[in-house]
PDB file of N, CA and C in Angstrom:
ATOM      1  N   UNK A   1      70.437  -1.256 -51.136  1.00  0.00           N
ATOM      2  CA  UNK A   1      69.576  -0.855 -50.043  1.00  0.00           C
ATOM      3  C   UNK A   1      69.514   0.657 -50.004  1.00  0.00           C
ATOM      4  N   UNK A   2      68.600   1.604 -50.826  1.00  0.00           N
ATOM      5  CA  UNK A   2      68.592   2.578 -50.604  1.00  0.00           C
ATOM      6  C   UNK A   2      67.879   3.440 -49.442  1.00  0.00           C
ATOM      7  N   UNK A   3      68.456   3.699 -48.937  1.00  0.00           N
ATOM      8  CA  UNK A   3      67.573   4.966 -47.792  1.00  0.00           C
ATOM      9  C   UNK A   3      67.043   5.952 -48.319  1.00  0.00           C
ATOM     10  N   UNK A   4      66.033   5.733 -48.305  1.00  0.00           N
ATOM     11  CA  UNK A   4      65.186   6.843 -49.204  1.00  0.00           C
ATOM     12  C   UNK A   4      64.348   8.009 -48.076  1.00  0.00           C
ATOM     13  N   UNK A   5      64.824   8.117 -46.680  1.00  0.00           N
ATOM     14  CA  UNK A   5      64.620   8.738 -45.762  1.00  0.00           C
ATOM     15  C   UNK A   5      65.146   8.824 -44.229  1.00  0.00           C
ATOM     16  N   UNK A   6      65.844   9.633 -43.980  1.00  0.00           N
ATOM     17  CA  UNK A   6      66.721   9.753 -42.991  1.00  0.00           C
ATOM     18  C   UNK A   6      65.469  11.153 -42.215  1.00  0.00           C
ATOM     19  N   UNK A   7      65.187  10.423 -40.706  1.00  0.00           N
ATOM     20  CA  UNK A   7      64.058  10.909 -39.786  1.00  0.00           C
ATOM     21  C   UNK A   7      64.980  11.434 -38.162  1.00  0.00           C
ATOM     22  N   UNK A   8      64.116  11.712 -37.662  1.00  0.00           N
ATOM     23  CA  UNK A   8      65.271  12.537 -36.177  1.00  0.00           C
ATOM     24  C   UNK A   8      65.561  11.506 -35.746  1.00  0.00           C
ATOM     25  N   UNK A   9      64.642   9.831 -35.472  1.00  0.00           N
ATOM     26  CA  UNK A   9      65.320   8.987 -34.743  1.00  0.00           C
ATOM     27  C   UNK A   9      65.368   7.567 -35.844  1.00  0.00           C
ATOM     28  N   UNK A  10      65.386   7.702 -36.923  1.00  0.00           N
ATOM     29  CA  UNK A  10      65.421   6.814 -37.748  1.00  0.00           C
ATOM     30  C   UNK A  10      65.331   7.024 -39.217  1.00  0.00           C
ATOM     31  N   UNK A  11      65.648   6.024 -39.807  1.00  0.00           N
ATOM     32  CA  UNK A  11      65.987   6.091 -41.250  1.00  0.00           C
ATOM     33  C   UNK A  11      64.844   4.440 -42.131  1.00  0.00           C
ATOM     34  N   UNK A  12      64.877   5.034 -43.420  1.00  0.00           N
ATOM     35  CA  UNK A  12      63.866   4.413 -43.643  1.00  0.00           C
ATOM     36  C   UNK A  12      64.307   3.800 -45.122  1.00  0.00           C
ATOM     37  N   UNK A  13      64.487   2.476 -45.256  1.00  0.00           N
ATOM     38  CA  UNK A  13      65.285   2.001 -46.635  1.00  0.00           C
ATOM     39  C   UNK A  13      64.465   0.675 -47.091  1.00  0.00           C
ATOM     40  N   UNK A  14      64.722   0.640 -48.513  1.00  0.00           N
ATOM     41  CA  UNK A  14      64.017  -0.381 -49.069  1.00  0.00           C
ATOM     42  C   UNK A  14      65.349  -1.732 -49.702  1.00  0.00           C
ATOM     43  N   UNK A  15      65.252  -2.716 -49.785  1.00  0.00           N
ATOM     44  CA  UNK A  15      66.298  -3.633 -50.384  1.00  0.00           C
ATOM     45  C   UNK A  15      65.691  -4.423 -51.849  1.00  0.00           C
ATOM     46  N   UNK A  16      66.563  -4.570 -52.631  1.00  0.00           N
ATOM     47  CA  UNK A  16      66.518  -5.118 -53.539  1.00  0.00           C
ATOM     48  C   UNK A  16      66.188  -6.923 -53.739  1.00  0.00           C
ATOM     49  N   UNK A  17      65.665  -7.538 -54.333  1.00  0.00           N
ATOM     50  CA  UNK A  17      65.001  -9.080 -54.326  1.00  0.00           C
ATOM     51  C   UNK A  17      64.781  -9.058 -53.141  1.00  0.00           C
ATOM     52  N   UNK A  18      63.847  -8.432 -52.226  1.00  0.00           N
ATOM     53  CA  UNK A  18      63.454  -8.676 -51.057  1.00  0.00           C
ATOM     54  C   UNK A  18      62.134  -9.771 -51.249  1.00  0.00           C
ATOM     55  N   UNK A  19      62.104 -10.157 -49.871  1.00  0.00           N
ATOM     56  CA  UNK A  19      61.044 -10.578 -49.882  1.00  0.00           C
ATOM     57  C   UNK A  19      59.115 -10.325 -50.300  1.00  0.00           C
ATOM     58  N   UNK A  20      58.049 -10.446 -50.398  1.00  0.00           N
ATOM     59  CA  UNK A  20      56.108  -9.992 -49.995  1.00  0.00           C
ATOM     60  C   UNK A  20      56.376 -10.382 -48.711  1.00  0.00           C
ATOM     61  N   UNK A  21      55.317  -9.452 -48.340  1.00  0.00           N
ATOM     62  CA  UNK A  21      55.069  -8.572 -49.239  1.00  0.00           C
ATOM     63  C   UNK A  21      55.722  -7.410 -48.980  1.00  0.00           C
ATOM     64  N   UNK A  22      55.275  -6.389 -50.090  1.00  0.00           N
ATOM     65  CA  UNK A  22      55.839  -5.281 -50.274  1.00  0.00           C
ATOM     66  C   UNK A  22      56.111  -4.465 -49.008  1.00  0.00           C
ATOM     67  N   UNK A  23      57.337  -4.228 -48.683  1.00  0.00           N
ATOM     68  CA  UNK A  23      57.193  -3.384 -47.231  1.00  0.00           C
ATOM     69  C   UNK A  23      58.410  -3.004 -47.211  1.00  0.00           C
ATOM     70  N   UNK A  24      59.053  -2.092 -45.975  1.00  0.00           N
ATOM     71  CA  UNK A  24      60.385  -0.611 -45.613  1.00  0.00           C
ATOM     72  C   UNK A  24      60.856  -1.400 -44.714  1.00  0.00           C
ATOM     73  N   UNK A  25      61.858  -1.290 -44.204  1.00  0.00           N
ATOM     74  CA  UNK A  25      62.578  -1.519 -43.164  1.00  0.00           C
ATOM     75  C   UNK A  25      63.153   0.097 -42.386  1.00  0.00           C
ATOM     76  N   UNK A  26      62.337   0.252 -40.845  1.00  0.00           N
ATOM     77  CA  UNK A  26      62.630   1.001 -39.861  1.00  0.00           C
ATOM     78  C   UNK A  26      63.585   1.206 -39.555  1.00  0.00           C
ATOM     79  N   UNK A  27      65.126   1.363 -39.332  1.00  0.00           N
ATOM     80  CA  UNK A  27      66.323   1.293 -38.737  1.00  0.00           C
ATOM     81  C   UNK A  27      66.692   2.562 -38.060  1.00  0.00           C
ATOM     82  N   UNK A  28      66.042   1.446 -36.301  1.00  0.00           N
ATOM     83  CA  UNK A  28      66.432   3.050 -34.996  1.00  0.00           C
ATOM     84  C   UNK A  28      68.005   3.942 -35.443  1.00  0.00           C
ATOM     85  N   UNK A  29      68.229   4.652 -34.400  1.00  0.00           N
ATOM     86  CA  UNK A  29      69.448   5.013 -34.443  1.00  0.00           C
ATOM     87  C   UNK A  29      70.494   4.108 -33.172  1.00  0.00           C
ATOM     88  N   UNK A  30      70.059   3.406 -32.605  1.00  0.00           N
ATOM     89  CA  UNK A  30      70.495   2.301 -31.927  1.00  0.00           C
ATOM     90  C   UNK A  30      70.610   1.088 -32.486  1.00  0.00           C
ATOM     91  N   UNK A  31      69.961   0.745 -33.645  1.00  0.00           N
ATOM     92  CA  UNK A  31      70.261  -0.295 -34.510  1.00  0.00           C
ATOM     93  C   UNK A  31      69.452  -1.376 -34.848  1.00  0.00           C
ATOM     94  N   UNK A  32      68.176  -0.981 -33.551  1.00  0.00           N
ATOM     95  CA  UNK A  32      67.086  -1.953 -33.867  1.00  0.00           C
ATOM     96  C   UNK A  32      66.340  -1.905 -35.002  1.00  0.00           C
ATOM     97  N   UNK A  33      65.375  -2.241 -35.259  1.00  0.00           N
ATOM     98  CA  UNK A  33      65.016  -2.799 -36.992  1.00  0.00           C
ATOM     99  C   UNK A  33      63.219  -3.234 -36.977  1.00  0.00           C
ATOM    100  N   UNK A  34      62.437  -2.589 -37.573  1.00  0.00           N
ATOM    101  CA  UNK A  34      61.168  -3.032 -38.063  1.00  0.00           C
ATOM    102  C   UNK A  34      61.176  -2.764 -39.519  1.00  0.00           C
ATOM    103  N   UNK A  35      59.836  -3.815 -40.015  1.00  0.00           N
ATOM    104  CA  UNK A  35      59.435  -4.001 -40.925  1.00  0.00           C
ATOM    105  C   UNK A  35      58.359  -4.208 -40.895  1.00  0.00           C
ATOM    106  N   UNK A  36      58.130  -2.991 -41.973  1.00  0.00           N
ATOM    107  CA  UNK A  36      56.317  -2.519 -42.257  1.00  0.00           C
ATOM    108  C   UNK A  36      55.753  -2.664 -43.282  1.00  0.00           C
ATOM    109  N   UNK A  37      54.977  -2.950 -43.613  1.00  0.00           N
ATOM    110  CA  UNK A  37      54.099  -3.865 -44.446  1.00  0.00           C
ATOM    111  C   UNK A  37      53.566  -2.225 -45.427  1.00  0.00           C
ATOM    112  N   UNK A  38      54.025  -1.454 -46.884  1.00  0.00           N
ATOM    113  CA  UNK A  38      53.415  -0.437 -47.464  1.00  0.00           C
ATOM    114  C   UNK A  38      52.120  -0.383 -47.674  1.00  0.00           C
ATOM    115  N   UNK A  39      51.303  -1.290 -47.769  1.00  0.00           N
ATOM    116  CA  UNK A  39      49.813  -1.058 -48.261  1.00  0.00           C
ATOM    117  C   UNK A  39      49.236  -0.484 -46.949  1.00  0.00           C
ATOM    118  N   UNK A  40      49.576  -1.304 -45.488  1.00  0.00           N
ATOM    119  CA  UNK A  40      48.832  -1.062 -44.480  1.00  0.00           C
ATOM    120  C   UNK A  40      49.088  -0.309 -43.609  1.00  0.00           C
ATOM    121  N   UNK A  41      50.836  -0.309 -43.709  1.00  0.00           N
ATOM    122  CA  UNK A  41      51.364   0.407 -42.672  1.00  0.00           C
ATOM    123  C   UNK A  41      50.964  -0.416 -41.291  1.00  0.00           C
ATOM    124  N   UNK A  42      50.904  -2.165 -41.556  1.00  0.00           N
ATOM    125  CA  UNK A  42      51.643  -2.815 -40.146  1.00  0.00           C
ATOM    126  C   UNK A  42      52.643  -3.890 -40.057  1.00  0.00           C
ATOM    127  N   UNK A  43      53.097  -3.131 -39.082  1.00  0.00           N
ATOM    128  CA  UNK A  43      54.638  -3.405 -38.444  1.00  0.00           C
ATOM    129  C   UNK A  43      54.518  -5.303 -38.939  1.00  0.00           C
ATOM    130  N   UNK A  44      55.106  -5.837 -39.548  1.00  0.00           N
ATOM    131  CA  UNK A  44      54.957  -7.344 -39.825  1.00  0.00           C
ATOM    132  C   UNK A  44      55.913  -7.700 -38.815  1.00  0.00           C
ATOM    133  N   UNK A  45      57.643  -7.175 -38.126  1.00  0.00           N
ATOM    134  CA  UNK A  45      58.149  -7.574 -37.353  1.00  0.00           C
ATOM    135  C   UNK A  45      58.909  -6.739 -36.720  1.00  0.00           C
ATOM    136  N   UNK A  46      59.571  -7.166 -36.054  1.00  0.00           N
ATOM    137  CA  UNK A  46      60.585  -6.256 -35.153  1.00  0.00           C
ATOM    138  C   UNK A  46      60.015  -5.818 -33.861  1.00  0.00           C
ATOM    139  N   UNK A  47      60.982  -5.093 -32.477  1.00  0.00           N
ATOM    140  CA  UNK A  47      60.336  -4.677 -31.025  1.00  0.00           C
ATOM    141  C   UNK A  47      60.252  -3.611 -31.247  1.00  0.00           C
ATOM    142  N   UNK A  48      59.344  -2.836 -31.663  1.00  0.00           N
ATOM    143  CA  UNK A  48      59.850  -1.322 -31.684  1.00  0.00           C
ATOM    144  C   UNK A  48      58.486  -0.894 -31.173  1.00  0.00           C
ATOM    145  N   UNK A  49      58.542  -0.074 -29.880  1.00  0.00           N
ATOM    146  CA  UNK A  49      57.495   0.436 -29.786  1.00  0.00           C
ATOM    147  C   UNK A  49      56.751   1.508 -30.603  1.00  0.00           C
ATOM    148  N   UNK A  50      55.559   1.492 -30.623  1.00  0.00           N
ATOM    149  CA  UNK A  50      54.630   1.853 -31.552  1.00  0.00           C
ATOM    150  C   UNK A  50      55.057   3.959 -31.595  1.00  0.00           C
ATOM    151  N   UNK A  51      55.232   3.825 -30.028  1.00  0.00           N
ATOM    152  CA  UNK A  51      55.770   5.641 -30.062  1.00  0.00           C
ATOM    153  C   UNK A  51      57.174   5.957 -31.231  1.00  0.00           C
ATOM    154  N   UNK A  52      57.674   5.139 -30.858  1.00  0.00           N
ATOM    155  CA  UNK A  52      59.125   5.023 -31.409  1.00  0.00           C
ATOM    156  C   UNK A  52      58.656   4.730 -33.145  1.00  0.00           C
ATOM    157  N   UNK A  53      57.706   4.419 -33.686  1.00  0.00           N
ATOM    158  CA  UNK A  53      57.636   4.370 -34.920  1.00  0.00           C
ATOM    159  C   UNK A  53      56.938   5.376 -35.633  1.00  0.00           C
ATOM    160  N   UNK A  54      56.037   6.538 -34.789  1.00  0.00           N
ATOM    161  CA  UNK A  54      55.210   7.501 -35.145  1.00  0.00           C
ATOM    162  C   UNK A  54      55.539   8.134 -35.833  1.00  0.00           C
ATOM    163  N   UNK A  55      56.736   8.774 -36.165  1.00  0.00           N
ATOM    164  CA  UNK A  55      57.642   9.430 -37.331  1.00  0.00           C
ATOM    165  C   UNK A  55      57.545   8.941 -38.330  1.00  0.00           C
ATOM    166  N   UNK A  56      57.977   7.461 -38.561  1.00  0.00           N
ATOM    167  CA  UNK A  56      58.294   6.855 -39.282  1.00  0.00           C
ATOM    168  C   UNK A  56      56.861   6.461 -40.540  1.00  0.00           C
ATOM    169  N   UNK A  57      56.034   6.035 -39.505  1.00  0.00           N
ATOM    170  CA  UNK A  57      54.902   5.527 -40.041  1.00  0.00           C
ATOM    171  C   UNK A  57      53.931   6.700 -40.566  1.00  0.00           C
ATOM    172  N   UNK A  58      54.017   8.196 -39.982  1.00  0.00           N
ATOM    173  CA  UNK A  58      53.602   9.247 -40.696  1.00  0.00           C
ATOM    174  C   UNK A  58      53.987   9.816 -42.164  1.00  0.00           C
ATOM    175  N   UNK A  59      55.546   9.713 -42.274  1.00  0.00           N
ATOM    176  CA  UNK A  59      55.754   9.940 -43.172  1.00  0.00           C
ATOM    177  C   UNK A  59      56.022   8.782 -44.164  1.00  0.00           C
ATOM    178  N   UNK A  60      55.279   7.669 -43.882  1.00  0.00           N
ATOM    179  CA  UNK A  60      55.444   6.730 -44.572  1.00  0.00           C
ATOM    180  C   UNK A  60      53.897   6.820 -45.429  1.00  0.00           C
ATOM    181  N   UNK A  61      52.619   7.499 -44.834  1.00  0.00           N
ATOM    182  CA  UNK A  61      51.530   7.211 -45.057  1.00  0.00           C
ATOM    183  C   UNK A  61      51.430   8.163 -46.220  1.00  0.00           C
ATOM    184  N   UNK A  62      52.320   9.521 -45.584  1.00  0.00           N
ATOM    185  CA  UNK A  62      52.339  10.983 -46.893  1.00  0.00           C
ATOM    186  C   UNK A  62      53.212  10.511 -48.069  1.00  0.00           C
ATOM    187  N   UNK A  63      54.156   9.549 -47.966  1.00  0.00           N
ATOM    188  CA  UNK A  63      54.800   9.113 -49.311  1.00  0.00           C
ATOM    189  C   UNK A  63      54.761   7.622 -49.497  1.00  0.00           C
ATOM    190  N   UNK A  64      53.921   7.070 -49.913  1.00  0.00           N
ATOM    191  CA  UNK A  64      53.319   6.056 -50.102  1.00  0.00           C
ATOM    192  C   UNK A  64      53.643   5.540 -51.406  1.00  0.00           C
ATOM    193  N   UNK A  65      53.450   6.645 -51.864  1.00  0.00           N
ATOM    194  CA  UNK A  65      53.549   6.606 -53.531  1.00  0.00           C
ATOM    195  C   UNK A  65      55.003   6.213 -54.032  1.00  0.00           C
ATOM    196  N   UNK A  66      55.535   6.995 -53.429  1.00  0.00           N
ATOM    197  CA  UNK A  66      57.430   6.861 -53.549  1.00  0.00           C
ATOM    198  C   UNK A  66      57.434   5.051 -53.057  1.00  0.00           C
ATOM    199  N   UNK A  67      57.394   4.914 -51.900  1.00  0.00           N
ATOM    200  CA  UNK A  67      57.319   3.666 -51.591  1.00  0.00           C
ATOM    201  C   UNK A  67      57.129   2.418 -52.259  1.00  0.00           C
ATOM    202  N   UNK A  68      55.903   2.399 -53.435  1.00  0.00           N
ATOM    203  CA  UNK A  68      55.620   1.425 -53.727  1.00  0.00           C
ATOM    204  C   UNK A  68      56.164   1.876 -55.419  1.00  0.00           C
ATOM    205  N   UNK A  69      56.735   2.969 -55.252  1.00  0.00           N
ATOM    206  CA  UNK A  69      57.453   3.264 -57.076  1.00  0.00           C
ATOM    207  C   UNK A  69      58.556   2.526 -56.735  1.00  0.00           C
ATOM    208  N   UNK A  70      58.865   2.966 -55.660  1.00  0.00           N
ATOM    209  CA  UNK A  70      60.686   2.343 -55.576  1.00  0.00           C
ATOM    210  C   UNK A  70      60.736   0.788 -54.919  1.00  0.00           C
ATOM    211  N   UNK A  71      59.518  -0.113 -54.203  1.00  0.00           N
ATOM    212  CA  UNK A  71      59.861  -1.398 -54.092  1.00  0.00           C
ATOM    213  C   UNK A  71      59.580  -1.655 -55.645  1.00  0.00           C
ATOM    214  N   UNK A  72      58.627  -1.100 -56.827  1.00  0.00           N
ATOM    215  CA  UNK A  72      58.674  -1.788 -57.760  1.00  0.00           C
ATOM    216  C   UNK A  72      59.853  -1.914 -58.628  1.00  0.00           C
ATOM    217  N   UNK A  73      60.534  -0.805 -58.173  1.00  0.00           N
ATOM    218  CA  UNK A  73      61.553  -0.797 -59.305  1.00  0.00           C
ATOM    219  C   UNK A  73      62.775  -2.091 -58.798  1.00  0.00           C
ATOM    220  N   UNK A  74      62.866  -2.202 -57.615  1.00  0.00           N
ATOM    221  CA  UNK A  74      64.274  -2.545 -57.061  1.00  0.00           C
ATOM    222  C   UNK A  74      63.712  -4.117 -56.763  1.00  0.00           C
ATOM    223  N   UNK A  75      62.130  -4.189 -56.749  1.00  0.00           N
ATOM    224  CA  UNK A  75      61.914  -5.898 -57.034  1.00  0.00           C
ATOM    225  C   UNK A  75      60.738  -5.944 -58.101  1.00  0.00           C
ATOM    226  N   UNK A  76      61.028  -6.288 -59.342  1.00  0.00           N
ATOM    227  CA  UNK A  76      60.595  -6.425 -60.394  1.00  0.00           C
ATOM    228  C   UNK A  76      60.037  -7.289 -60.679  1.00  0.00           C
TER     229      UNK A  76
END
């Protein structure tokens, strides 16, 4: 499970034989948890309000690329 981004209120990691589709897992600094879908950038699950993900989902849109290099590598 690498964290491939540590944010002011969250961190942003991908897991290995994960599940489709392709998507990050959110992890607050309280411990709650979303999961975002990379092509679209939407939230497929978790409570996290949408403010609370604005960080996350910004710099998810500017490295996109990283994103879908590194779910390919770690699910093949």
């Amino acid at each position: 499970m690498p964290t491939l981004k540590r944010l002011t209120n969250c961190s942003i990691t991908l897991y290995a034989g994960d599940h489709l589709p392709p998507h990050f897992h959110v992890r607050l600094q309280d411990g709650r948890e979303a999961l975002v879908e990379i092509a679209s950038l939407t939230v497929l699950s978790g409570r996290i309000a949408r403010r609370e993900l604005a960080e996350a989902l910004t710099w998810a849109a500017e490295h996109r690329a990283l994103l879908i290099a590194t779910w390919e590598e770690l699910n093949p």
